[in-house]
C-alpha atoms as a PDB file:
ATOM      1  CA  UNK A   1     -21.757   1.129  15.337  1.00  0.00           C
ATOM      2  CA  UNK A   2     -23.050  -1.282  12.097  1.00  0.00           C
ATOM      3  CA  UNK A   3     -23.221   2.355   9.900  1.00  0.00           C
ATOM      4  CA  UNK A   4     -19.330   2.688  11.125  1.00  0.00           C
ATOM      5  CA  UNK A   5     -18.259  -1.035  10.195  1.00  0.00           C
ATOM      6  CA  UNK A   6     -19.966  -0.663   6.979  1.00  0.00           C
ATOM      7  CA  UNK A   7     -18.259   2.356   6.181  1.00  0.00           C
ATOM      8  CA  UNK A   8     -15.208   0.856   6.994  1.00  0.00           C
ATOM      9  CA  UNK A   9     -15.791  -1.762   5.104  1.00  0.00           C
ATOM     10  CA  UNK A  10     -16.267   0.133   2.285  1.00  0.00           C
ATOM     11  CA  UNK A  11     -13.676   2.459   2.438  1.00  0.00           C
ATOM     12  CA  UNK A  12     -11.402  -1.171   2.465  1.00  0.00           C
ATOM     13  CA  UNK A  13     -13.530  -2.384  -0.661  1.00  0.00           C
ATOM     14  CA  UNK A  14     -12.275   0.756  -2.505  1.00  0.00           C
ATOM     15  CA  UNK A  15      -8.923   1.209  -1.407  1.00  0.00           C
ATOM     16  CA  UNK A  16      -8.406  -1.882  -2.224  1.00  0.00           C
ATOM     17  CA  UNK A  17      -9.971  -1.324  -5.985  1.00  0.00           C
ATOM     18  CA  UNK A  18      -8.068   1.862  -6.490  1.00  0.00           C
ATOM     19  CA  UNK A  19      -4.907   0.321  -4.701  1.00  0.00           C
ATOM     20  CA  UNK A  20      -5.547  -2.301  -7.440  1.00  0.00           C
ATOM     21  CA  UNK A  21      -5.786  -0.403 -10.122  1.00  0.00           C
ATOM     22  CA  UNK A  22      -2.735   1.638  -8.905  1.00  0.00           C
ATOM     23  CA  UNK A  23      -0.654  -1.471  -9.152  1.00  0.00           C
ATOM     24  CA  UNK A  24      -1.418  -2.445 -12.689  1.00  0.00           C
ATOM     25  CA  UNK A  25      -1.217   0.916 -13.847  1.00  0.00           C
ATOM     26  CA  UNK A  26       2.484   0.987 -12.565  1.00  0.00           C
ATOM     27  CA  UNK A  27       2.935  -2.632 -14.017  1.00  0.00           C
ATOM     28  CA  UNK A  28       1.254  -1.520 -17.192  1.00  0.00           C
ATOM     29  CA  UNK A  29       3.876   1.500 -16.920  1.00  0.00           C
ATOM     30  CA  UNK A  30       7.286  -0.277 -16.736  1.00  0.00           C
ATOM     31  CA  UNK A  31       6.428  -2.998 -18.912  1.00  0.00           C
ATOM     32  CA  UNK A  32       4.844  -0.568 -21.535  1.00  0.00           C
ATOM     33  CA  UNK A  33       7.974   1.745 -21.285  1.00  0.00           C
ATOM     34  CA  UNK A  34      10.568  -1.650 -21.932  1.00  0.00           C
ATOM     35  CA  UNK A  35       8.431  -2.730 -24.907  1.00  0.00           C
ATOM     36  CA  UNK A  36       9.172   0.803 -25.986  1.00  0.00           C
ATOM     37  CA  UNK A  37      12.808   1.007 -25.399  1.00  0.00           C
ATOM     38  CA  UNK A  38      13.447  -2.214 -27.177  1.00  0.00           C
ATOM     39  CA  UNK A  39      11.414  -1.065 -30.197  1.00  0.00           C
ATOM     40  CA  UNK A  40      13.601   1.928 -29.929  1.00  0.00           C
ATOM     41  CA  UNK A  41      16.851   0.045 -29.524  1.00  0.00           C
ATOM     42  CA  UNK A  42      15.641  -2.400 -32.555  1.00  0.00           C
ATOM     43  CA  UNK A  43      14.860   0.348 -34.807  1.00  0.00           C
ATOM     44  CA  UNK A  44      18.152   2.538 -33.956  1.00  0.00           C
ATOM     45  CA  UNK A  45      20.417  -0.972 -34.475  1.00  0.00           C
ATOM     46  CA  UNK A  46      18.292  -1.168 -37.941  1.00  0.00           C
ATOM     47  CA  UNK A  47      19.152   2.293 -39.253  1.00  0.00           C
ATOM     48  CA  UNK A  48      22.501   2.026 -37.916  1.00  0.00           C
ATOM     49  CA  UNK A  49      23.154  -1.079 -40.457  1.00  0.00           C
ATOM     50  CA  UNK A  50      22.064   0.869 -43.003  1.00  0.00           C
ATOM     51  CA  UNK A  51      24.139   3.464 -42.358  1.00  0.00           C
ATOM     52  CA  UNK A  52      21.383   6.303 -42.139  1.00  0.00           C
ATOM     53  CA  UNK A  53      22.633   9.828 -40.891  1.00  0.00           C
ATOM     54  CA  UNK A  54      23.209   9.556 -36.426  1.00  0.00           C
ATOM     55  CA  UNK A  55      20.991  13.208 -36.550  1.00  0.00           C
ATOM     56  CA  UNK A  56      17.941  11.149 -38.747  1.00  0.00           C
ATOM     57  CA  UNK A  57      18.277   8.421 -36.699  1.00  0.00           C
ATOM     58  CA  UNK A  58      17.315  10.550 -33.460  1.00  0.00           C
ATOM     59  CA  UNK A  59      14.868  12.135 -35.133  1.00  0.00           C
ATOM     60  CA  UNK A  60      12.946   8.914 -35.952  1.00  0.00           C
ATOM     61  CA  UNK A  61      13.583   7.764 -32.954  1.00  0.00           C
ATOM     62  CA  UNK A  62      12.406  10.467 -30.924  1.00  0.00           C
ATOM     63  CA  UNK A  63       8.993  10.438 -33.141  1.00  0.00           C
ATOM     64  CA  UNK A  64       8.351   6.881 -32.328  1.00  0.00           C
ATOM     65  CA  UNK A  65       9.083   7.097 -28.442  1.00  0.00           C
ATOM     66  CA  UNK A  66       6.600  10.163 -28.549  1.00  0.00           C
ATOM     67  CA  UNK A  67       4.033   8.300 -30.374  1.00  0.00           C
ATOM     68  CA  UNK A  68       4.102   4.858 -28.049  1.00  0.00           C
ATOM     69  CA  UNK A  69       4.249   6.828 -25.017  1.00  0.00           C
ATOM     70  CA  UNK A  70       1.058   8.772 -25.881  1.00  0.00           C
ATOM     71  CA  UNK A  71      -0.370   5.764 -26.916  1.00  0.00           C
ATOM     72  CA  UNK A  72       0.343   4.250 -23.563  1.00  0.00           C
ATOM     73  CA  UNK A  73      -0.982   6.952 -21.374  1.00  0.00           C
ATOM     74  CA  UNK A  74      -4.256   6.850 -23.165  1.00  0.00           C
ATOM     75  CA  UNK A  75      -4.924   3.234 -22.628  1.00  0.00           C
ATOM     76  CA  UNK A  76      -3.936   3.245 -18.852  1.00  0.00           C
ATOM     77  CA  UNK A  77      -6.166   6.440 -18.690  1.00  0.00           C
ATOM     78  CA  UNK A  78      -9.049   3.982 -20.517  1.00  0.00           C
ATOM     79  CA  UNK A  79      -8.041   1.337 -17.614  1.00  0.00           C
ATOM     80  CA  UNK A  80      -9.000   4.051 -14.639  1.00  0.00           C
ATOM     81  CA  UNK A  81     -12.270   4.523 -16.903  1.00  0.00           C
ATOM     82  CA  UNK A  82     -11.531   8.389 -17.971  1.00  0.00           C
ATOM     83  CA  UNK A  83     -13.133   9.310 -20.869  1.00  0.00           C
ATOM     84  CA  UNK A  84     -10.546   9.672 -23.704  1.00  0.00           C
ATOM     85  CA  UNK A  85     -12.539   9.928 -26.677  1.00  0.00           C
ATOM     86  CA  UNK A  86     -11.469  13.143 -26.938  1.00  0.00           C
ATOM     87  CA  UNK A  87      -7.951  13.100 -26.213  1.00  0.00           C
ATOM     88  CA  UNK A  88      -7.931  10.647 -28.525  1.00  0.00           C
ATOM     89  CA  UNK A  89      -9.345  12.263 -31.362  1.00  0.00           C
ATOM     90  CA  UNK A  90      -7.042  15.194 -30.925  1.00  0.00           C
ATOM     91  CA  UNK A  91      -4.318  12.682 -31.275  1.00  0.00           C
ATOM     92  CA  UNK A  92      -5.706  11.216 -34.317  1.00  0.00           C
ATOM     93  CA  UNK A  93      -5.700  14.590 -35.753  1.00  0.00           C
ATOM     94  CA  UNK A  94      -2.364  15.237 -35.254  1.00  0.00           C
ATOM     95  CA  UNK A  95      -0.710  11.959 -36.470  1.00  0.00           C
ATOM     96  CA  UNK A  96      -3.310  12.229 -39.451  1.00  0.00           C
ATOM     97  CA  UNK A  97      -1.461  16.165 -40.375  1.00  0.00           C
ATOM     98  CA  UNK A  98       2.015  14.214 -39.353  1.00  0.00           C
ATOM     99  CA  UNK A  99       1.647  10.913 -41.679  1.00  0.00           C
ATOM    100  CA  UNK A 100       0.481  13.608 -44.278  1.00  0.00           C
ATOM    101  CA  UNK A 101       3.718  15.812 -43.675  1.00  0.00           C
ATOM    102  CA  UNK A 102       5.510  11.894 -43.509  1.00  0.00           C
ATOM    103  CA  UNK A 103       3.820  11.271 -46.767  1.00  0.00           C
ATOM    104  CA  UNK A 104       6.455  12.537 -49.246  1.00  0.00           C
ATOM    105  CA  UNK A 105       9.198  10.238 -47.122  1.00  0.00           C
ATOM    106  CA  UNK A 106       7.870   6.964 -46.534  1.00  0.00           C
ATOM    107  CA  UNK A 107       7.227   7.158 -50.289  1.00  0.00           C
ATOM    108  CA  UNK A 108      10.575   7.287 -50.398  1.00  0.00           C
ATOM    109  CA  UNK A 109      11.059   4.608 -47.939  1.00  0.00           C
ATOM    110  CA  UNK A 110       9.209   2.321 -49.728  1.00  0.00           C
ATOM    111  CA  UNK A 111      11.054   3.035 -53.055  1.00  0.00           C
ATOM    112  CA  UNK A 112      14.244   2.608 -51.246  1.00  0.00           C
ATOM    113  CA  UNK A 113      13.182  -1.070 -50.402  1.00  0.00           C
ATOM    114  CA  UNK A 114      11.932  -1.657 -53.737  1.00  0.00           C
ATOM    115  CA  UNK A 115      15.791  -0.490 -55.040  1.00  0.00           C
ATOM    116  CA  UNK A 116      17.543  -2.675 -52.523  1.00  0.00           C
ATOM    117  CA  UNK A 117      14.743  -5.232 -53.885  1.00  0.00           C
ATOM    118  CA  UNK A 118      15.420  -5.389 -56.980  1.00  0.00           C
ATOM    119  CA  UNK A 119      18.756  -4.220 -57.395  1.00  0.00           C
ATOM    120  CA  UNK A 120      17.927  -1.766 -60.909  1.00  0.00           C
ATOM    121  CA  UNK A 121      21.685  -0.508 -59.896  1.00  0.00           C
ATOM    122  CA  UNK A 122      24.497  -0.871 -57.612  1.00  0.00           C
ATOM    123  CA  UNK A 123      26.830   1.241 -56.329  1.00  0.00           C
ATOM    124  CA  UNK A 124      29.805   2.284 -58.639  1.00  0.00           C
ATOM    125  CA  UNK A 125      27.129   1.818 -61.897  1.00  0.00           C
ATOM    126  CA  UNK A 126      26.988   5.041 -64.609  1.00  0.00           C
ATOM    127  CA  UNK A 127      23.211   5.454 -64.832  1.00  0.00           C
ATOM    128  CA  UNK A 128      20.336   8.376 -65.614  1.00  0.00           C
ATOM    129  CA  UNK A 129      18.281   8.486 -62.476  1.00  0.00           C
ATOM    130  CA  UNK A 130      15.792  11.214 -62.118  1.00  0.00           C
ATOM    131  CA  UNK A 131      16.798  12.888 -65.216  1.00  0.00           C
ATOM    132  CA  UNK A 132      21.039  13.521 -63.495  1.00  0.00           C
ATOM    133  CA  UNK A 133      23.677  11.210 -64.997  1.00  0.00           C
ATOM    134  CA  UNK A 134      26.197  10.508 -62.820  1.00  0.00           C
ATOM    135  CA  UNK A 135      28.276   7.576 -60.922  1.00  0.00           C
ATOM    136  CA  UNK A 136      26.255   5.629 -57.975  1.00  0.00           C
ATOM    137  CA  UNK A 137      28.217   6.596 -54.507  1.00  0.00           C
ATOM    138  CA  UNK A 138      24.869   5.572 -52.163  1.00  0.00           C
ATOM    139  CA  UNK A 139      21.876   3.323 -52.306  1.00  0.00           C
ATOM    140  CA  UNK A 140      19.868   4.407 -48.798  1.00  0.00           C
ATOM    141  CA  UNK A 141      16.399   3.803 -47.793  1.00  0.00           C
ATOM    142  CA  UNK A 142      15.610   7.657 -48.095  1.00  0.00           C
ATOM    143  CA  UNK A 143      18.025   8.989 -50.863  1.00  0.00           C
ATOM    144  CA  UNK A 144      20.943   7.716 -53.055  1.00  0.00           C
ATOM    145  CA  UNK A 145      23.732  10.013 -54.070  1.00  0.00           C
ATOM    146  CA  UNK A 146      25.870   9.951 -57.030  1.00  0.00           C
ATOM    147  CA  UNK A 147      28.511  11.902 -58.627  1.00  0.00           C
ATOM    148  CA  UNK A 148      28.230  13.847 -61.763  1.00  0.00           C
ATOM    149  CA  UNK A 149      30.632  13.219 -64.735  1.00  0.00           C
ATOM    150  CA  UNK A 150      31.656  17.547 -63.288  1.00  0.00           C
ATOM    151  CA  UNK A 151      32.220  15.995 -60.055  1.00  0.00           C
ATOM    152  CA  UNK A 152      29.312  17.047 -58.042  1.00  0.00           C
ATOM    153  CA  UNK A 153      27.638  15.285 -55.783  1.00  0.00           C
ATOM    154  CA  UNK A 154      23.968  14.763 -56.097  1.00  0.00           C
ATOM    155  CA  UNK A 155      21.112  12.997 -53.638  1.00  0.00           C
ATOM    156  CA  UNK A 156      17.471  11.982 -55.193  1.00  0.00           C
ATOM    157  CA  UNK A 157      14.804  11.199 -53.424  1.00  0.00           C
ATOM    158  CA  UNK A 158      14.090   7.453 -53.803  1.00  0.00           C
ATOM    159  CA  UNK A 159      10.356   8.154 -54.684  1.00  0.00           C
ATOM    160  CA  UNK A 160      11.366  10.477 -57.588  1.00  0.00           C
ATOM    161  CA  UNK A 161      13.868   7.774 -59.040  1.00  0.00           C
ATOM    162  CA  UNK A 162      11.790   4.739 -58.359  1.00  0.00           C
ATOM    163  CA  UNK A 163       8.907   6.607 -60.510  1.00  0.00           C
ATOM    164  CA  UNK A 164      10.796   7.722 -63.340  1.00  0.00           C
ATOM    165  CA  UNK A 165      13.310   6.153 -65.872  1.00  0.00           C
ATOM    166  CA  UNK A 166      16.236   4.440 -65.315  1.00  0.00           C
ATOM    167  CA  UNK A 167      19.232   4.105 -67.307  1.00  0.00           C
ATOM    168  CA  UNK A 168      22.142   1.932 -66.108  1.00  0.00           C
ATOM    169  CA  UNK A 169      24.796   2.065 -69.143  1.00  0.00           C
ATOM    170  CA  UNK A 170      27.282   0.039 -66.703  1.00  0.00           C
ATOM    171  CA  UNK A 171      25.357  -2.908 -67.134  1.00  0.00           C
ATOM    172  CA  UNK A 172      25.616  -4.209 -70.212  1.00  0.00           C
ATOM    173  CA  UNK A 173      29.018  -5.471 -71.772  1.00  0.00           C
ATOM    174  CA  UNK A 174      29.692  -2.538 -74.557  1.00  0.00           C
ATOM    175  CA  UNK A 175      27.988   1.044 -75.407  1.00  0.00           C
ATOM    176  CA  UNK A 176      27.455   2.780 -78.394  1.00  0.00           C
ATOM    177  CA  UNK A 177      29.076   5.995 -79.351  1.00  0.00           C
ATOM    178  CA  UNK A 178      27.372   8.737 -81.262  1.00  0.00           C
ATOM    179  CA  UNK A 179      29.431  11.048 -83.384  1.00  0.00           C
ATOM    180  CA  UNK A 180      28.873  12.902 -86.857  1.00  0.00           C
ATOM    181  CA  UNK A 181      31.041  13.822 -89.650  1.00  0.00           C
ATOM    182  CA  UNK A 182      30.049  16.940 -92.395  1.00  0.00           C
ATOM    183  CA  UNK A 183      31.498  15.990 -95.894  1.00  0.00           C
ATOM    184  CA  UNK A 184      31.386  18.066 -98.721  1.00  0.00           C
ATOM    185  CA  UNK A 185      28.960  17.597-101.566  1.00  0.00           C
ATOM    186  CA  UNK A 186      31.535  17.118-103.864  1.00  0.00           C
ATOM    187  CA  UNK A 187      33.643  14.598-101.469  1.00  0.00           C
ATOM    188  CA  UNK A 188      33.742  10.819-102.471  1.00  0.00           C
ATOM    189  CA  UNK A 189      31.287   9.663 -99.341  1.00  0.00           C
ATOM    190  CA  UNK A 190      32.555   6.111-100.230  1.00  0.00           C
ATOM    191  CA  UNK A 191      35.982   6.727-100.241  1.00  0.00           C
ATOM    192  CA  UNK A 192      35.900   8.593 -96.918  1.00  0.00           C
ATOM    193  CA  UNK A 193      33.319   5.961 -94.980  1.00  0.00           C
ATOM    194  CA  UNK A 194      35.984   3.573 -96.395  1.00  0.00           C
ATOM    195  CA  UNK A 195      38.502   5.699 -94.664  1.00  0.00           C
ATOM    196  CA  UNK A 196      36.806   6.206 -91.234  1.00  0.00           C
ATOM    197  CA  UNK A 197      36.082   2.518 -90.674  1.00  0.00           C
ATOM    198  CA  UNK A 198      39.781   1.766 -90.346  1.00  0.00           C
ATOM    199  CA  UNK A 199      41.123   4.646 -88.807  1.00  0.00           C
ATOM    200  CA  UNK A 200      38.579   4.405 -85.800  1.00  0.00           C
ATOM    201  CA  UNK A 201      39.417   0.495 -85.864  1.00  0.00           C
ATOM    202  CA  UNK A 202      42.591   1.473 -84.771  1.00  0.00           C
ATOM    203  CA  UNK A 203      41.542   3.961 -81.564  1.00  0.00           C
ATOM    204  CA  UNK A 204      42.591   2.179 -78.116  1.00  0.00           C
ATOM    205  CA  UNK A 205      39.481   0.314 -76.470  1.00  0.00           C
ATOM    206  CA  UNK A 206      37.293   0.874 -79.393  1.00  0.00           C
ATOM    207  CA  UNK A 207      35.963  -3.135 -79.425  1.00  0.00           C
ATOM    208  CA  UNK A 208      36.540  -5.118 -82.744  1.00  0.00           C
ATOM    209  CA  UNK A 209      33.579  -6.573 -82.616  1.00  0.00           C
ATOM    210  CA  UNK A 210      30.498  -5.032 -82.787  1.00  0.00           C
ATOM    211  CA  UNK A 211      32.739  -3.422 -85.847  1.00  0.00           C
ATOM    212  CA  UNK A 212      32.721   0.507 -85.950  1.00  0.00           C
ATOM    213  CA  UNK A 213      29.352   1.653 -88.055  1.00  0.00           C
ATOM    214  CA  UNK A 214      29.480   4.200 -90.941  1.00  0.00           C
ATOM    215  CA  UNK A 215      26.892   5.142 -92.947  1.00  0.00           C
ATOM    216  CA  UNK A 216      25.517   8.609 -94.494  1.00  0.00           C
ATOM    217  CA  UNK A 217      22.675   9.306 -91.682  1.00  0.00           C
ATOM    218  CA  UNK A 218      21.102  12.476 -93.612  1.00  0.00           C
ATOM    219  CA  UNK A 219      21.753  15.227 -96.145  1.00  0.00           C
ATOM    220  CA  UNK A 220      21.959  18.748 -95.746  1.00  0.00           C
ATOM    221  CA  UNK A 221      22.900  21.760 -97.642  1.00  0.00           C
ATOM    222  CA  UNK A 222      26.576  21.351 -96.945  1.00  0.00           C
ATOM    223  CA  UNK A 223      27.165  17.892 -98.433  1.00  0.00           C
ATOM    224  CA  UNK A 224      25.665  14.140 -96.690  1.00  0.00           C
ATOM    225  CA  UNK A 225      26.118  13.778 -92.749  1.00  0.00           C
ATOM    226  CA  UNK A 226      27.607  10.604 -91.812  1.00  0.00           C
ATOM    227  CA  UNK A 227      26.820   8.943 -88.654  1.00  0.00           C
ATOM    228  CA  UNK A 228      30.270   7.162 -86.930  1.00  0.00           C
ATOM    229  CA  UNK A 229      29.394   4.566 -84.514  1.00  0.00           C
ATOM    230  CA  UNK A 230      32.524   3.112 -82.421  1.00  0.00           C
ATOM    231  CA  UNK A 231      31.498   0.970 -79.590  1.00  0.00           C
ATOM    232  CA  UNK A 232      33.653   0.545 -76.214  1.00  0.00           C
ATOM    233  CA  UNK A 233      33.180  -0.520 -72.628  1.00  0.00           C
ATOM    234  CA  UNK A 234      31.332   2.303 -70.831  1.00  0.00           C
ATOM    235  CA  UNK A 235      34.445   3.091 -68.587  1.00  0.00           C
ATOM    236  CA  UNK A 236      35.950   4.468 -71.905  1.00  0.00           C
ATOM    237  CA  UNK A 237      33.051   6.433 -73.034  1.00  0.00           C
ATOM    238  CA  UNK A 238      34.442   9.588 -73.310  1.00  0.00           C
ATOM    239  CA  UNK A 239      38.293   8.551 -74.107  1.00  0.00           C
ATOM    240  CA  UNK A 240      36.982   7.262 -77.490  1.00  0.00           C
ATOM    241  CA  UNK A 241      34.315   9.762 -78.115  1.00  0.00           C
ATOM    242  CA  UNK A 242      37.300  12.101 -77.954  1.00  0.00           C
ATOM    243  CA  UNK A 243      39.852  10.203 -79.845  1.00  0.00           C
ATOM    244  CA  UNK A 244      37.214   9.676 -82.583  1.00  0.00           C
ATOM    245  CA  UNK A 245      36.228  13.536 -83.319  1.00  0.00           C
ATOM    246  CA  UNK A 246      39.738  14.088 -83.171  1.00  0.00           C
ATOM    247  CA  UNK A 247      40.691  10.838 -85.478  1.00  0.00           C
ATOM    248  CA  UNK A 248      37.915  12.232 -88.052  1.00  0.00           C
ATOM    249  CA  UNK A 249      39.325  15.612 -88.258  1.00  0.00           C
ATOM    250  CA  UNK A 250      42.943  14.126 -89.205  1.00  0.00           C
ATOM    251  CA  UNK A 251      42.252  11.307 -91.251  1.00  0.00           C
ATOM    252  CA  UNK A 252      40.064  13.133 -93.474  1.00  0.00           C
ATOM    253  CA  UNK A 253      42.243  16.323 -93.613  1.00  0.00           C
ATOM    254  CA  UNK A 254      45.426  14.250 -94.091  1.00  0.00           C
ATOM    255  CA  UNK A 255      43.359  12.217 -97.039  1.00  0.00           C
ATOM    256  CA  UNK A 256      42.527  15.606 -98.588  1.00  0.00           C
ATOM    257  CA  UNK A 257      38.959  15.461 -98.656  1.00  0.00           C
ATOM    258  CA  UNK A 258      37.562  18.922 -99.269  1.00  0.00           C
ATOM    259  CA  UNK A 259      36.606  20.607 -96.035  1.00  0.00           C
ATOM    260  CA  UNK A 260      33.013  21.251 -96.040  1.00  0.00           C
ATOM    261  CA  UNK A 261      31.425  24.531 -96.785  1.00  0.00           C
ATOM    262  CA  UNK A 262      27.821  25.885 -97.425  1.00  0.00           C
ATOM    263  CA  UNK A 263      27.261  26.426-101.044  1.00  0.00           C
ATOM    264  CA  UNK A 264      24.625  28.590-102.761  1.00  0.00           C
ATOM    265  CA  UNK A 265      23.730  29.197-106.110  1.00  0.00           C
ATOM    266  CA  UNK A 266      23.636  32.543-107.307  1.00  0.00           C
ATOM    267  CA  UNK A 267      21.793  33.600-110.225  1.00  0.00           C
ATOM    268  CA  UNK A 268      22.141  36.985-112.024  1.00  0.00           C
ATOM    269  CA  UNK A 269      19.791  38.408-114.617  1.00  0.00           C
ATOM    270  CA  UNK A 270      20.600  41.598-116.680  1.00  0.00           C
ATOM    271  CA  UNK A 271      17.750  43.709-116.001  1.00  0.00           C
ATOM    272  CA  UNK A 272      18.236  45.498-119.747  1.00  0.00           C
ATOM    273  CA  UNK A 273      18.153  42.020-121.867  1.00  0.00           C
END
């Protein structure tokens, strides 16, 4: 009769252990699985403000609820006392070939918050990002998109821009534009520098001041190459670069400045003297 009571009393010892156990396991379990819905519901509300693509957003989302939850199971597997060195390992494996497949995009993560950091460019700026000019549309954490001057819409990775040069004509108050003029040798390179100083004065939204630049940049075999510098706003870039080949052409043709041509010097011997 005592071996019976004592192995009913131990049969209540661990039923009551395991029933124990049981308990916080299923505690563990619902209050493990609301800390990772609201982790969820945090991140989803944080992408959502950013304005991240709904499909990316699931994506992420899915990865992290994956993650937690096999995190979870493994420590209320620890709690029973199963051995999950192993299981563990194996998952350590696996996240270490995921965060190196994740590598390339939380590179660009990070630049993305560096960009939204330090604000390099905003949206609507004419810049050189990543070696593509084009107008800012779209500054996300992942990618930003712009439009190129042919009206084609192009995404960079915020890791490639963030690591390579960045050129943001927008934001300063006037820019520079390049063009050339060929004279003749035998044209009067005062006169006509003269000439082209006034004319491009005269092109709409080429600034007075800076005042347009014209000097001879080089010589060739044709005659001296000038260099004519107008400088606008950067919204009229192209309107004046434009207007100025064109005013160079007609000022200089209506002036009567000869139009320039190779020349070569040809010398002929008489092969009986």
């Amino acid at each position: 009769m005592e071996n019976v009571n004592r192995y009913q009393e131990l049969a209540v010892t661990y039923i009551t252990a395991i029933g124990t156990k049981i308990i916080a396991a299923l505690i563990f379990w619902i209050v493990g699985r609301w800390l990772i819905g609201l982790v969820g519901r945090m991140m989803q509300q944080a992408f959502e403000r950013q304005k991240l693509d709904p499909s990316l957003i699931r994506y992420i989302g899915n990865f992290v609820a994956v993650t937690l939850n096999i995190i979870l199971v493994v420590a209320i597997l620890g709690y029973f006392g199963v051995q999950t060195t192993t299981f563990a390992a194996l998952v350590a494996g696996v996240g270490i070939a995921v965060g190196a497949a994740w590598s390339g995009l939380l590179a660009n993560l990070a630049a993305g918050i560096f960009l939204i950091v330090l604000r390099p460019f905003k949206v609507t700026d004419f810049v050189t990002i990543g070696g593509i000019t084009g107008t800012i549309q779209e500054i996300g954490l992942f990618t930003t998109s712009l439009n190129t001057p042919d009206n084609i819409l192009t995404i960079i990775g915020n890791g490639k821009i963030f690591g390579d040069t960045i050129q943001n004509y927008t934001h300063n108050p006037f820019r520079r534009v390049e063009l050339k003029c060929q004279l003749a040798g035998s044209a009067d390179h005062l006169a006509a520098m003269q000439l082209l100083r006034q004319k491009l004065a005269t092109i709409p939204n080429v600034l007075k001041e800076p005042a347009v630049d014209v000097e001879i940049l080089e010589f060739n075999l044709v005659g001296p190459m000038l260099a004519v510098r107008p400088y606008c706003h950067n919204d009229n870039y192209w309107q004046v670069y434009f207007d100025g080949n064109r005013t160079i052409r007609e000022s200089l043709t209506e002036a009567g400045f000869p139009a320039p041509m190779p020349a070569q010097v040809v010398l002929m011997q008489n092969p009986q003297a």
